[in-house]
PDB file of N, CA and C in Angstrom:
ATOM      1  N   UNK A   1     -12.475  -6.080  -8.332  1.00  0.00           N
ATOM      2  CA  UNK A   1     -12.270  -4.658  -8.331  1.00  0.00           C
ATOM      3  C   UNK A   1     -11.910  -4.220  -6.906  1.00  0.00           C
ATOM      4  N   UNK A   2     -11.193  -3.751  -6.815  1.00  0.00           N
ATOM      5  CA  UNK A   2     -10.905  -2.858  -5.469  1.00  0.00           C
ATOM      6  C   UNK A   2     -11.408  -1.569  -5.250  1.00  0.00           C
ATOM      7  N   UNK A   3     -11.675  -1.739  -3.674  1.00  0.00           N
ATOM      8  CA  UNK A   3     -13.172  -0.550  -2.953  1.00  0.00           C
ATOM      9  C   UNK A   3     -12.116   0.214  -3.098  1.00  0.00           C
ATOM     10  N   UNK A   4     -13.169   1.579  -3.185  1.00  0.00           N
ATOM     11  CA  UNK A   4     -11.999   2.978  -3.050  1.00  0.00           C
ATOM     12  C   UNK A   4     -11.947   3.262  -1.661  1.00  0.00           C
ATOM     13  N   UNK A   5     -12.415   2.393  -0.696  1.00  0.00           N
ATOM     14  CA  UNK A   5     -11.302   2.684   0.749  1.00  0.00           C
ATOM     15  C   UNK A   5     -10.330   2.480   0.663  1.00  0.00           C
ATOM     16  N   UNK A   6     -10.237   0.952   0.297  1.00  0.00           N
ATOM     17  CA  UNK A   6      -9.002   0.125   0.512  1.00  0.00           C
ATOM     18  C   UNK A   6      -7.306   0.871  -0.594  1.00  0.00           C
ATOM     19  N   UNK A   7      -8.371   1.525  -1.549  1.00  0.00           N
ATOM     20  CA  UNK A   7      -7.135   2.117  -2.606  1.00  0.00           C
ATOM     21  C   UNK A   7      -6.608   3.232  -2.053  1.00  0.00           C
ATOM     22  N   UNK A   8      -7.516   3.970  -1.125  1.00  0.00           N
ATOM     23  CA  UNK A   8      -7.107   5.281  -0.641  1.00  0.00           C
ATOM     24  C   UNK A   8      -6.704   5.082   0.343  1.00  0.00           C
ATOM     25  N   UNK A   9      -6.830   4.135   1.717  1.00  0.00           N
ATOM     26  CA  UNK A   9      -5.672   4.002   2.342  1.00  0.00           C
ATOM     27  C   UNK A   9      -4.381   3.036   2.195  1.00  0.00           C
ATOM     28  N   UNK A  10      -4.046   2.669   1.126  1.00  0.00           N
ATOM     29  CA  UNK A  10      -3.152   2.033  -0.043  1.00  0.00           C
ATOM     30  C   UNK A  10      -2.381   3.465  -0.032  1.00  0.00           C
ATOM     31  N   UNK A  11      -2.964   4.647  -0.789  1.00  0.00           N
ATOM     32  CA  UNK A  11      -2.433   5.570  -0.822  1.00  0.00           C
ATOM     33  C   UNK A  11      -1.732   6.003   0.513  1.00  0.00           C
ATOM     34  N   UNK A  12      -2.627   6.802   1.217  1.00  0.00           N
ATOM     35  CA  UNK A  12      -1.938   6.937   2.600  1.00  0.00           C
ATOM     36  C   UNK A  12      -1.165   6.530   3.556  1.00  0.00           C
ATOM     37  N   UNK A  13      -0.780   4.719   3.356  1.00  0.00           N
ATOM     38  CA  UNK A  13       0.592   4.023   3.878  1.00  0.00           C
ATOM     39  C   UNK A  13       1.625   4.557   2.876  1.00  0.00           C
ATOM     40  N   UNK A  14       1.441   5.147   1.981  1.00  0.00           N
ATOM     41  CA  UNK A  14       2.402   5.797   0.957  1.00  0.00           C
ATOM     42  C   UNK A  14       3.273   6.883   1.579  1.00  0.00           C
ATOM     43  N   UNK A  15       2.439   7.346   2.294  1.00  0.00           N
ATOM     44  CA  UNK A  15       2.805   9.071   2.413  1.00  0.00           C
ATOM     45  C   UNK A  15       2.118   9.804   1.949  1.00  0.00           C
ATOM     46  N   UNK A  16       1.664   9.201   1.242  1.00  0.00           N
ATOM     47  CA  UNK A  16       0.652  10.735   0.576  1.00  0.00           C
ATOM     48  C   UNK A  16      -0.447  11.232   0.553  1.00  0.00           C
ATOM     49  N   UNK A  17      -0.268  12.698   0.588  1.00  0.00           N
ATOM     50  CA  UNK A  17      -1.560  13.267   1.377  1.00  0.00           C
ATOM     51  C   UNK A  17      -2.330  14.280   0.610  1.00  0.00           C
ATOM     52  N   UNK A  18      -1.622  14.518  -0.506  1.00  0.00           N
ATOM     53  CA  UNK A  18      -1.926  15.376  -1.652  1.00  0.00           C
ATOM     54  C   UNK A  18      -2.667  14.832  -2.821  1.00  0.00           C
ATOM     55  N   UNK A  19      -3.835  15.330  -3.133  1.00  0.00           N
ATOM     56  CA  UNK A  19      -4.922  14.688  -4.266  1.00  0.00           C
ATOM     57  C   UNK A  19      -5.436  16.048  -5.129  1.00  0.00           C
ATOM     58  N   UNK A  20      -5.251  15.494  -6.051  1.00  0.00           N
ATOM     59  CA  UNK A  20      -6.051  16.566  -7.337  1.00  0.00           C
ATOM     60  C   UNK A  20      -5.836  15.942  -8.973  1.00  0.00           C
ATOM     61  N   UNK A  21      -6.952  16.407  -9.633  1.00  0.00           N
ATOM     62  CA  UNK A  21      -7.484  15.761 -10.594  1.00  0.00           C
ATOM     63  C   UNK A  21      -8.573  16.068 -11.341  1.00  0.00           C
ATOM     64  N   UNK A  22      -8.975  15.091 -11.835  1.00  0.00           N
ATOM     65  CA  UNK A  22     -10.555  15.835 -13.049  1.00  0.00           C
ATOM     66  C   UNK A  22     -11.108  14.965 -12.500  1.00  0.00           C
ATOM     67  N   UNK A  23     -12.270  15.228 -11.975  1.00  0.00           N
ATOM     68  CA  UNK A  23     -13.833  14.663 -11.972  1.00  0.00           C
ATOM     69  C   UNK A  23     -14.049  13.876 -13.102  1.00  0.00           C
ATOM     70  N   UNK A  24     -14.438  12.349 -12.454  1.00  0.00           N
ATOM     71  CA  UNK A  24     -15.069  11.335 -14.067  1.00  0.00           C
ATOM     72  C   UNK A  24     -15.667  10.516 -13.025  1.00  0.00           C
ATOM     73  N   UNK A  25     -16.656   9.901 -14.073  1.00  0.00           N
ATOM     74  CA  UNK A  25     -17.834   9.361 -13.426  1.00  0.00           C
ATOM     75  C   UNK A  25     -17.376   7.795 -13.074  1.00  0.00           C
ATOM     76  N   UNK A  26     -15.962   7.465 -13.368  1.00  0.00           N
ATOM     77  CA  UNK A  26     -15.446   6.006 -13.077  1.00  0.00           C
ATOM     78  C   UNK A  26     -15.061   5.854 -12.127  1.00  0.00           C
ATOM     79  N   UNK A  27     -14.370   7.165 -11.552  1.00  0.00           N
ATOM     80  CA  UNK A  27     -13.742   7.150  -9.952  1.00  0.00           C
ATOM     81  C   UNK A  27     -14.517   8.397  -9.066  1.00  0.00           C
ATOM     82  N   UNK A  28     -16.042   8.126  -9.264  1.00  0.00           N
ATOM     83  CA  UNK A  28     -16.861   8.215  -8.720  1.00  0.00           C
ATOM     84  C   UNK A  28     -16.722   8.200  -6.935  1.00  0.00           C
ATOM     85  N   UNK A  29     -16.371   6.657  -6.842  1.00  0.00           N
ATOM     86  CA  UNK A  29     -16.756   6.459  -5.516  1.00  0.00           C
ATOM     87  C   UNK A  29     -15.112   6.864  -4.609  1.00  0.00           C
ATOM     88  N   UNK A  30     -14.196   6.663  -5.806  1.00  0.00           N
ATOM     89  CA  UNK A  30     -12.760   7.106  -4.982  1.00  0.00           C
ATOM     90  C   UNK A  30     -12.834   8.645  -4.438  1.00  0.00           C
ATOM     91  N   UNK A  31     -13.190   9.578  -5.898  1.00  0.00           N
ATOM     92  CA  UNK A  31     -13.120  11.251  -5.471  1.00  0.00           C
ATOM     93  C   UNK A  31     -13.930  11.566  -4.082  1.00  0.00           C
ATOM     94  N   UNK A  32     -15.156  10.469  -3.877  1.00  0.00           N
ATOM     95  CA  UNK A  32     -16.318  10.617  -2.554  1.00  0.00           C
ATOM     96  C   UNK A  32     -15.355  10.800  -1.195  1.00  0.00           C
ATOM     97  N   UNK A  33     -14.355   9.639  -1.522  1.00  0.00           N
ATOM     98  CA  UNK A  33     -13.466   9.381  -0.256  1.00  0.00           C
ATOM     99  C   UNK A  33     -12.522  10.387   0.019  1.00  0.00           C
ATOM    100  N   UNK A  34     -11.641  11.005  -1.489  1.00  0.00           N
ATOM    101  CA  UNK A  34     -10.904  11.855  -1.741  1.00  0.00           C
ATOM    102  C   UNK A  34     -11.332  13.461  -0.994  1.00  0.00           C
ATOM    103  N   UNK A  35     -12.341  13.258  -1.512  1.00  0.00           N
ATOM    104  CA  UNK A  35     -12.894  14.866  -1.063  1.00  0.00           C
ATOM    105  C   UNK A  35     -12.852  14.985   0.466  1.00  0.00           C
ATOM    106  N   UNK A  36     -13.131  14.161   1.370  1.00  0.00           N
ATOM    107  CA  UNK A  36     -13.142  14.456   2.951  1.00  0.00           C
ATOM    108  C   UNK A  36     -11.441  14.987   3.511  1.00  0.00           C
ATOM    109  N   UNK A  37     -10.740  14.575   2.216  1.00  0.00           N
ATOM    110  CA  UNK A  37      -9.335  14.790   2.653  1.00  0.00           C
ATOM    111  C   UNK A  37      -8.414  16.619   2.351  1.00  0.00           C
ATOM    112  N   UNK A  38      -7.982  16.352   3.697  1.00  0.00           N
ATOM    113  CA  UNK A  38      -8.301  18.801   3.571  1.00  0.00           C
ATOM    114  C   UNK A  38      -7.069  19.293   2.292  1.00  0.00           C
ATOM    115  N   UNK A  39      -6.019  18.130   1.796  1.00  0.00           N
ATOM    116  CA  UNK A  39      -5.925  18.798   0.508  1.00  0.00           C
ATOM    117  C   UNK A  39      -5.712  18.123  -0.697  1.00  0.00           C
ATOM    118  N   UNK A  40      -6.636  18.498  -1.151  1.00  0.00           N
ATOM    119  CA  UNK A  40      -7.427  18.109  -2.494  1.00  0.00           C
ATOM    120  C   UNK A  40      -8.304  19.201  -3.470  1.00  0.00           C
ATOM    121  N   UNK A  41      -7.448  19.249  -4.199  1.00  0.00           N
ATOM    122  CA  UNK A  41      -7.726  19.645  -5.514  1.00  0.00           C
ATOM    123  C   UNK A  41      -8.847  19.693  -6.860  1.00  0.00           C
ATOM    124  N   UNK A  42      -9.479  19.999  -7.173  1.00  0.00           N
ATOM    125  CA  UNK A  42     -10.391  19.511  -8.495  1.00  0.00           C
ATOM    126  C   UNK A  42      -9.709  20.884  -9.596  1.00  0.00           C
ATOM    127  N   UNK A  43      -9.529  20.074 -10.642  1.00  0.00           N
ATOM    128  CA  UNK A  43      -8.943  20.754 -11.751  1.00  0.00           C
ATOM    129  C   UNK A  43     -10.176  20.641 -12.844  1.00  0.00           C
ATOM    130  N   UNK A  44      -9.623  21.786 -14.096  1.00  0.00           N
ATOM    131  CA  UNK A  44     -10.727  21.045 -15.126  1.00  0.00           C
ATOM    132  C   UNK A  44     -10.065  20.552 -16.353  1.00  0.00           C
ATOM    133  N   UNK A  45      -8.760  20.293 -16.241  1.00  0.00           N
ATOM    134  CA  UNK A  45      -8.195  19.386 -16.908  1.00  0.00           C
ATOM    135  C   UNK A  45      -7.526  18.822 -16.573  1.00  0.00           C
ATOM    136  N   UNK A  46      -6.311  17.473 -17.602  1.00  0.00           N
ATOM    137  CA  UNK A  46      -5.322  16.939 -17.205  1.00  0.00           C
ATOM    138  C   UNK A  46      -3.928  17.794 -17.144  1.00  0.00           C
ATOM    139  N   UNK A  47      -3.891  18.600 -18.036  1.00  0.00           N
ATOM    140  CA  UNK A  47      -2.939  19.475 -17.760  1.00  0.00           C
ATOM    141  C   UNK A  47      -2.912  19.967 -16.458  1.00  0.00           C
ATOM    142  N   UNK A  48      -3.388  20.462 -16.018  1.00  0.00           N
ATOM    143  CA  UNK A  48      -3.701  21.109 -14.774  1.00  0.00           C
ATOM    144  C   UNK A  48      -3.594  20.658 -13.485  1.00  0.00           C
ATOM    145  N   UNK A  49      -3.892  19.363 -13.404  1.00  0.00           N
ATOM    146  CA  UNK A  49      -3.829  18.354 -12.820  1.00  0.00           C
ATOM    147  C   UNK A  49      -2.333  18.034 -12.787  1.00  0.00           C
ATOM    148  N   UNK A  50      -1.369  17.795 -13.644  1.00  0.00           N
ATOM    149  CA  UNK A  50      -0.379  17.698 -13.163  1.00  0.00           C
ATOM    150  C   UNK A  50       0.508  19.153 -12.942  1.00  0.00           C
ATOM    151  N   UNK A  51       0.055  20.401 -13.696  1.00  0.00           N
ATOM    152  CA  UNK A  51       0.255  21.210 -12.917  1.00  0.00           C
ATOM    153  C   UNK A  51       0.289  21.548 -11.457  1.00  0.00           C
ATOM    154  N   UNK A  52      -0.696  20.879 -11.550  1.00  0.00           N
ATOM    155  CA  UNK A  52      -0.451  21.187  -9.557  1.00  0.00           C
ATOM    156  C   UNK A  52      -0.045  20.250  -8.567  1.00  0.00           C
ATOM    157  N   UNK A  53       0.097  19.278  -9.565  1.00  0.00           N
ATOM    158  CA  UNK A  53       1.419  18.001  -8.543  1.00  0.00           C
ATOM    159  C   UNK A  53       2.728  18.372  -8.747  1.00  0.00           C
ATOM    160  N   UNK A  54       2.865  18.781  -9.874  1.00  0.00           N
ATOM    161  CA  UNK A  54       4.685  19.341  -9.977  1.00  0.00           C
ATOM    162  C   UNK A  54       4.539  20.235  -8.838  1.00  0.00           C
ATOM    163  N   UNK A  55       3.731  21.575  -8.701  1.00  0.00           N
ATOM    164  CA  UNK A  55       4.314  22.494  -7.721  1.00  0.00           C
ATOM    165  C   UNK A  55       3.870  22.043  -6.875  1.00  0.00           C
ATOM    166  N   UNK A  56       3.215  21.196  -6.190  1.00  0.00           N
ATOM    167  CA  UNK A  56       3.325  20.283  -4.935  1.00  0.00           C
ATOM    168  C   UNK A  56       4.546  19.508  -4.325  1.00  0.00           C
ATOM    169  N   UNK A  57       4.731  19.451  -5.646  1.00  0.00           N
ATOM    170  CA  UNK A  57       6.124  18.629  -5.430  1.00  0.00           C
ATOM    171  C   UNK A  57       7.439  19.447  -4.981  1.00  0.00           C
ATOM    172  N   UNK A  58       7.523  20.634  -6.050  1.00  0.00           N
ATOM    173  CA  UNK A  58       8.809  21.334  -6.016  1.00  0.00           C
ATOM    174  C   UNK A  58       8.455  21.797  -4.719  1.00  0.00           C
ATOM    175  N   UNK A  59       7.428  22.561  -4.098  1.00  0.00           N
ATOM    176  CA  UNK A  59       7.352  22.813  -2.859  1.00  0.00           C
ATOM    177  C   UNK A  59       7.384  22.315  -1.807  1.00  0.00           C
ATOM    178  N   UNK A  60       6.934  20.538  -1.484  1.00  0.00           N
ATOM    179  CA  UNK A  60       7.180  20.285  -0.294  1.00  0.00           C
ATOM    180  C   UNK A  60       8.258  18.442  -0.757  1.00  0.00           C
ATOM    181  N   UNK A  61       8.548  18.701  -1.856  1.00  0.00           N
ATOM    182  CA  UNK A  61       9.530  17.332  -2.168  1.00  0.00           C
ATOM    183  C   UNK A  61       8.951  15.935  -1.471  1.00  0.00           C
ATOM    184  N   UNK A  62       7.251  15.927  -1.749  1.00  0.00           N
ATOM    185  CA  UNK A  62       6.136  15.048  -1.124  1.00  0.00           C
ATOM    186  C   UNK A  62       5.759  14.203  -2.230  1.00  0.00           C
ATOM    187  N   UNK A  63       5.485  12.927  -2.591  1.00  0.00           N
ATOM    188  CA  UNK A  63       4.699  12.988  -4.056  1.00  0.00           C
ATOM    189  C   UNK A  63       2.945  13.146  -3.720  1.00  0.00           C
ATOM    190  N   UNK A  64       2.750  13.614  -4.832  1.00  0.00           N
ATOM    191  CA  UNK A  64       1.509  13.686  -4.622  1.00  0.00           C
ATOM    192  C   UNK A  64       0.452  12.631  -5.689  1.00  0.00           C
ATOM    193  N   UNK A  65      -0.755  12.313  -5.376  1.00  0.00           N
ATOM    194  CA  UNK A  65      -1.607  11.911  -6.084  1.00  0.00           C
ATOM    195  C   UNK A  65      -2.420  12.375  -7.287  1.00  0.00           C
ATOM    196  N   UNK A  66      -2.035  12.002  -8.523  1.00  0.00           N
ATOM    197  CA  UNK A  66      -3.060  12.998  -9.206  1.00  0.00           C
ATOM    198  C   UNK A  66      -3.872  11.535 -10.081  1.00  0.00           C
ATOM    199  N   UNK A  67      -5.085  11.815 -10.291  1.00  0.00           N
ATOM    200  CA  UNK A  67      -5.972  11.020 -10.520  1.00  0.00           C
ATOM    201  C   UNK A  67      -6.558  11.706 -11.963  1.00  0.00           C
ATOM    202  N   UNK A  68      -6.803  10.965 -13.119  1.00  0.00           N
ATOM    203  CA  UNK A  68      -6.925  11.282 -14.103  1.00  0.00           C
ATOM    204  C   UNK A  68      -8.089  10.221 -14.748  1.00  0.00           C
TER     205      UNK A  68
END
């Protein structure tokens, strides 16, 4: 299994700096890491969740992370 450091700065050699998503008790220890990061999101659904990566997107043409 891979630590949710190693996945989240996986992410961040990406480019990407944008996180939002639904709270679940599987990516527990990833959202821990997620949350110190200043933008990040908590939705209360999946809809929503990619709601707010599209207009992340259309606005800064960045991809963003959404975690489901």
């Amino acid at each position: 299994m891979i630590e949710a450091k190693e996945l989240l700065n996986f992410i961040k050699k990406k480019g990407i700096r944008f996180f939002t998503g639904v709270p679940d008790s599987v990516l527990k220890r990833f959202i821990t890491k997620v949350e110190k990061e200043k933008s990040h999101i908590y939705t209360y659904n999946e809809g929503s969740s990619v709601a707010a990566g599209i207009g992340y997107y259309l606005n800064t043409k960045k991809i963003p992370c959404i975690y489901l």
